[in-house]
C-alpha atoms as a PDB file:
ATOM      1  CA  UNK A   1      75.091 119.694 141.982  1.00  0.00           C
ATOM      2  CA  UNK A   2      75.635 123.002 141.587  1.00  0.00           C
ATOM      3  CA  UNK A   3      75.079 122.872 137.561  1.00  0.00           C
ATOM      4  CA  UNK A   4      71.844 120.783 138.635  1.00  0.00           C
ATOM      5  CA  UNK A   5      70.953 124.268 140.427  1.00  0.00           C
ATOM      6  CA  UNK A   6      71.299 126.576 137.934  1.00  0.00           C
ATOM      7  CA  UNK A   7      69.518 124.892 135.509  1.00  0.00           C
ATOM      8  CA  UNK A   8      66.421 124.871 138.400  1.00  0.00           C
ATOM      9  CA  UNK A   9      66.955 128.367 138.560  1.00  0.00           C
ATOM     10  CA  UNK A  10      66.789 129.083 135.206  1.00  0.00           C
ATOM     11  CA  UNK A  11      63.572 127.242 134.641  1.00  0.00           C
ATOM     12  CA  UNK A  12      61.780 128.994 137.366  1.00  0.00           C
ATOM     13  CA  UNK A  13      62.869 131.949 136.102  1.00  0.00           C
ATOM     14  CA  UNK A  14      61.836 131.330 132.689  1.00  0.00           C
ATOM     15  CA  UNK A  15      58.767 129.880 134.184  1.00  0.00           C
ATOM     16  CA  UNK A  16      57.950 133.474 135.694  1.00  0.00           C
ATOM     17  CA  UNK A  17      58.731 135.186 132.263  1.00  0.00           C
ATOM     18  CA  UNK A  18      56.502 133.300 131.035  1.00  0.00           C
ATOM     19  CA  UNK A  19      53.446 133.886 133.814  1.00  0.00           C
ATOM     20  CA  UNK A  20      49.957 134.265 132.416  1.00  0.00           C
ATOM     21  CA  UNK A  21      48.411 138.453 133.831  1.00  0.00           C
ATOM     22  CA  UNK A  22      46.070 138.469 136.879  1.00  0.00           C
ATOM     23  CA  UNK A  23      42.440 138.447 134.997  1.00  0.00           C
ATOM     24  CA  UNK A  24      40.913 140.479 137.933  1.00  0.00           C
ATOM     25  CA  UNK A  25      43.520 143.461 137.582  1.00  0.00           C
ATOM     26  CA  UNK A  26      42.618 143.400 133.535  1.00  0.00           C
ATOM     27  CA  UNK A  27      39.405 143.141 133.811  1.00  0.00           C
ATOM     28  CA  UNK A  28      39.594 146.496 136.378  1.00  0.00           C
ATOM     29  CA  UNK A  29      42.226 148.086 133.608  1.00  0.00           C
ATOM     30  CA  UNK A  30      40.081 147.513 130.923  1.00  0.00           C
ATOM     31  CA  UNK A  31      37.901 150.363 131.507  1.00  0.00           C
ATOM     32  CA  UNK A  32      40.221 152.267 128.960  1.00  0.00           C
ATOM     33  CA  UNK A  33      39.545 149.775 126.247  1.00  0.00           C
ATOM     34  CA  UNK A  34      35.483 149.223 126.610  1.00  0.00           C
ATOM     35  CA  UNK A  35      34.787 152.610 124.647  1.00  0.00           C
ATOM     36  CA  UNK A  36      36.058 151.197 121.472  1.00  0.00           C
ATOM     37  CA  UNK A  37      36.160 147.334 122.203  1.00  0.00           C
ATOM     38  CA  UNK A  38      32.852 146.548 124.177  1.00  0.00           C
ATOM     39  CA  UNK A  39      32.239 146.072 127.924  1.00  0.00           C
ATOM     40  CA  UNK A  40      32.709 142.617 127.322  1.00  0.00           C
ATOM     41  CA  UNK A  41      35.678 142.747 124.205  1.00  0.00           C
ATOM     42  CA  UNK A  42      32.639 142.524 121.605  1.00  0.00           C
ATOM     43  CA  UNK A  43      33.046 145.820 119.611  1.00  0.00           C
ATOM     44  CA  UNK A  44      29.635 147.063 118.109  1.00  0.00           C
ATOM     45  CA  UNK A  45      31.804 148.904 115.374  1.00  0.00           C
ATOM     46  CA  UNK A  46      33.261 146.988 112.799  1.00  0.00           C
ATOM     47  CA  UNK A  47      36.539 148.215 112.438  1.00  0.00           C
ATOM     48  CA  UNK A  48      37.521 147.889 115.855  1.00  0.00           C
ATOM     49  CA  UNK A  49      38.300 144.912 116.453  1.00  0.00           C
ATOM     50  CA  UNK A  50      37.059 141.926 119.188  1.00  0.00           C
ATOM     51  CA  UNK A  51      39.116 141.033 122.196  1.00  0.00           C
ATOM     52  CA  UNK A  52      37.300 138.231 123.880  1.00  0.00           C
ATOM     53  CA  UNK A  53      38.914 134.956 123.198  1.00  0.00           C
ATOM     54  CA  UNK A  54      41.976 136.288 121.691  1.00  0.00           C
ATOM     55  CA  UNK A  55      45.092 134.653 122.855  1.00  0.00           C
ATOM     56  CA  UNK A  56      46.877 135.870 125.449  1.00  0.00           C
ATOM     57  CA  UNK A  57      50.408 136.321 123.929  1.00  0.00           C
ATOM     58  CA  UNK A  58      48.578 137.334 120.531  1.00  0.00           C
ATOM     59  CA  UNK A  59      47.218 140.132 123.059  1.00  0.00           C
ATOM     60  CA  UNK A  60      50.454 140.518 124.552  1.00  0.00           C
ATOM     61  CA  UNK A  61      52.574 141.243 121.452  1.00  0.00           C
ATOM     62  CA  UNK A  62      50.167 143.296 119.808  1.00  0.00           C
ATOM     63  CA  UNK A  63      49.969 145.666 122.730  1.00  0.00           C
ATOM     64  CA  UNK A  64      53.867 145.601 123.120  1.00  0.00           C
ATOM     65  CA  UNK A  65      54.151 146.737 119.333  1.00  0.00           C
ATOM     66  CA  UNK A  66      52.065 149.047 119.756  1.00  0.00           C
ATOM     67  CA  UNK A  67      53.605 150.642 122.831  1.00  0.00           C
ATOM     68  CA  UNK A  68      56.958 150.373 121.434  1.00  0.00           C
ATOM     69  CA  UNK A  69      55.784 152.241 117.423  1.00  0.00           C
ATOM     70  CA  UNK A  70      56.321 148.746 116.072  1.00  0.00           C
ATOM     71  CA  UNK A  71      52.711 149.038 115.139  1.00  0.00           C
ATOM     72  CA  UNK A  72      51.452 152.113 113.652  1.00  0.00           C
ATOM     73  CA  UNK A  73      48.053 153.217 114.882  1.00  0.00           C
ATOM     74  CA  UNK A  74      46.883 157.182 116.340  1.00  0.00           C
ATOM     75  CA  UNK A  75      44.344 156.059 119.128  1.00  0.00           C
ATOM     76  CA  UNK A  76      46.018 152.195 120.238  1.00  0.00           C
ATOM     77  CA  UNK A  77      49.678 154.283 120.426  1.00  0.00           C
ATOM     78  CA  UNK A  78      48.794 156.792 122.522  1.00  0.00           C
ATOM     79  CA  UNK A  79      46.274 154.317 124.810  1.00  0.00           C
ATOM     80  CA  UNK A  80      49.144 151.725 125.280  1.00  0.00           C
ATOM     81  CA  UNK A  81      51.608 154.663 125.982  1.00  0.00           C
ATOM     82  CA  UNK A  82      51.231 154.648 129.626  1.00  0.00           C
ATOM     83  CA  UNK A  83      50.607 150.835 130.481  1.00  0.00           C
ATOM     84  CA  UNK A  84      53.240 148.797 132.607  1.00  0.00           C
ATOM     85  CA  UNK A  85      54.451 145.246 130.931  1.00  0.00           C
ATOM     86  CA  UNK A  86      52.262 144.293 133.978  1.00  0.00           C
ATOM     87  CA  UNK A  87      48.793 146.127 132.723  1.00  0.00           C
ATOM     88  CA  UNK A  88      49.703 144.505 129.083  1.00  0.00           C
ATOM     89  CA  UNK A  89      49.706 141.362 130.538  1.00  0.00           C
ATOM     90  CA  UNK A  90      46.869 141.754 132.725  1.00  0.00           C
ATOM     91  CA  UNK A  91      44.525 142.947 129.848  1.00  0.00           C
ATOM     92  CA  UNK A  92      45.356 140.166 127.665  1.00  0.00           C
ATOM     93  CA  UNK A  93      44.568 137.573 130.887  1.00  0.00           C
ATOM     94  CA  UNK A  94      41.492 139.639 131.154  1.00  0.00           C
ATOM     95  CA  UNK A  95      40.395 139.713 127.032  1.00  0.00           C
ATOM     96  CA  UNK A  96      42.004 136.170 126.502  1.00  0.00           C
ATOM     97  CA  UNK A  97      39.419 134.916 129.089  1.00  0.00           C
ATOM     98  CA  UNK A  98      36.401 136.129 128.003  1.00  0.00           C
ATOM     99  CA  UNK A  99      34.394 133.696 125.455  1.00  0.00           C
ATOM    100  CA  UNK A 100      33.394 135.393 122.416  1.00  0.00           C
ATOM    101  CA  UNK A 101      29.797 133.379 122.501  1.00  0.00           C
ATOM    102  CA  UNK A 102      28.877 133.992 125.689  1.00  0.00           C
ATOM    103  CA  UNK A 103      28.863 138.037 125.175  1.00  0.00           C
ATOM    104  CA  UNK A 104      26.236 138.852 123.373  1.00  0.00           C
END
């Protein structure tokens, strides 16, 4: 029984790990990012990237190597610096959900 437990407990806990962001609290975060990326994650200049529709743990890990120097760029280095785990995975809820046709 008590074996049948811990695995339960493990899977929830992966389970949480594993919990998509809040969109709402990205979408309110995102302010920061709509300079270079587009109020809606459409960027009007080409070398910035697009957001909307990315996926989520694309966003996720992309943000984290940034934060962490893993990634090597001036402006998304110093813009990650001060997000939470929680704000990285609330942006990428947030950009992830956002349809790339439908922002135009």
């Amino acid at each position: 029984m008590v074996v049948g437990g811990v695995a339960a407990l493990l899977l929830l806990s992966g389970s949480a790990a594993m919990a998509a962001g809040d969109i709402a609290a990205g979408r309110a975060k995102a302010a920061m990012c709509m300079s270079c990326h587009g109020a809606q994650g459409i960027s009007a200049v080409p070398t910035y990237p697009n957001l909307a529709g990315q996926k989520e743990a694309y966003l996720v890990k992309a943000l984290h190597e940034f934060k962490d120097g893993t990634r090597k760029n001036a402006t998304m280095n110093a813009m990650v610096a001060s997000l939470s785990d929680k704000d990285i995975d609330n942006l990428a809820a947030y950009f992830s959900s956002l349809k790339p046709g439908n922002c135009k």
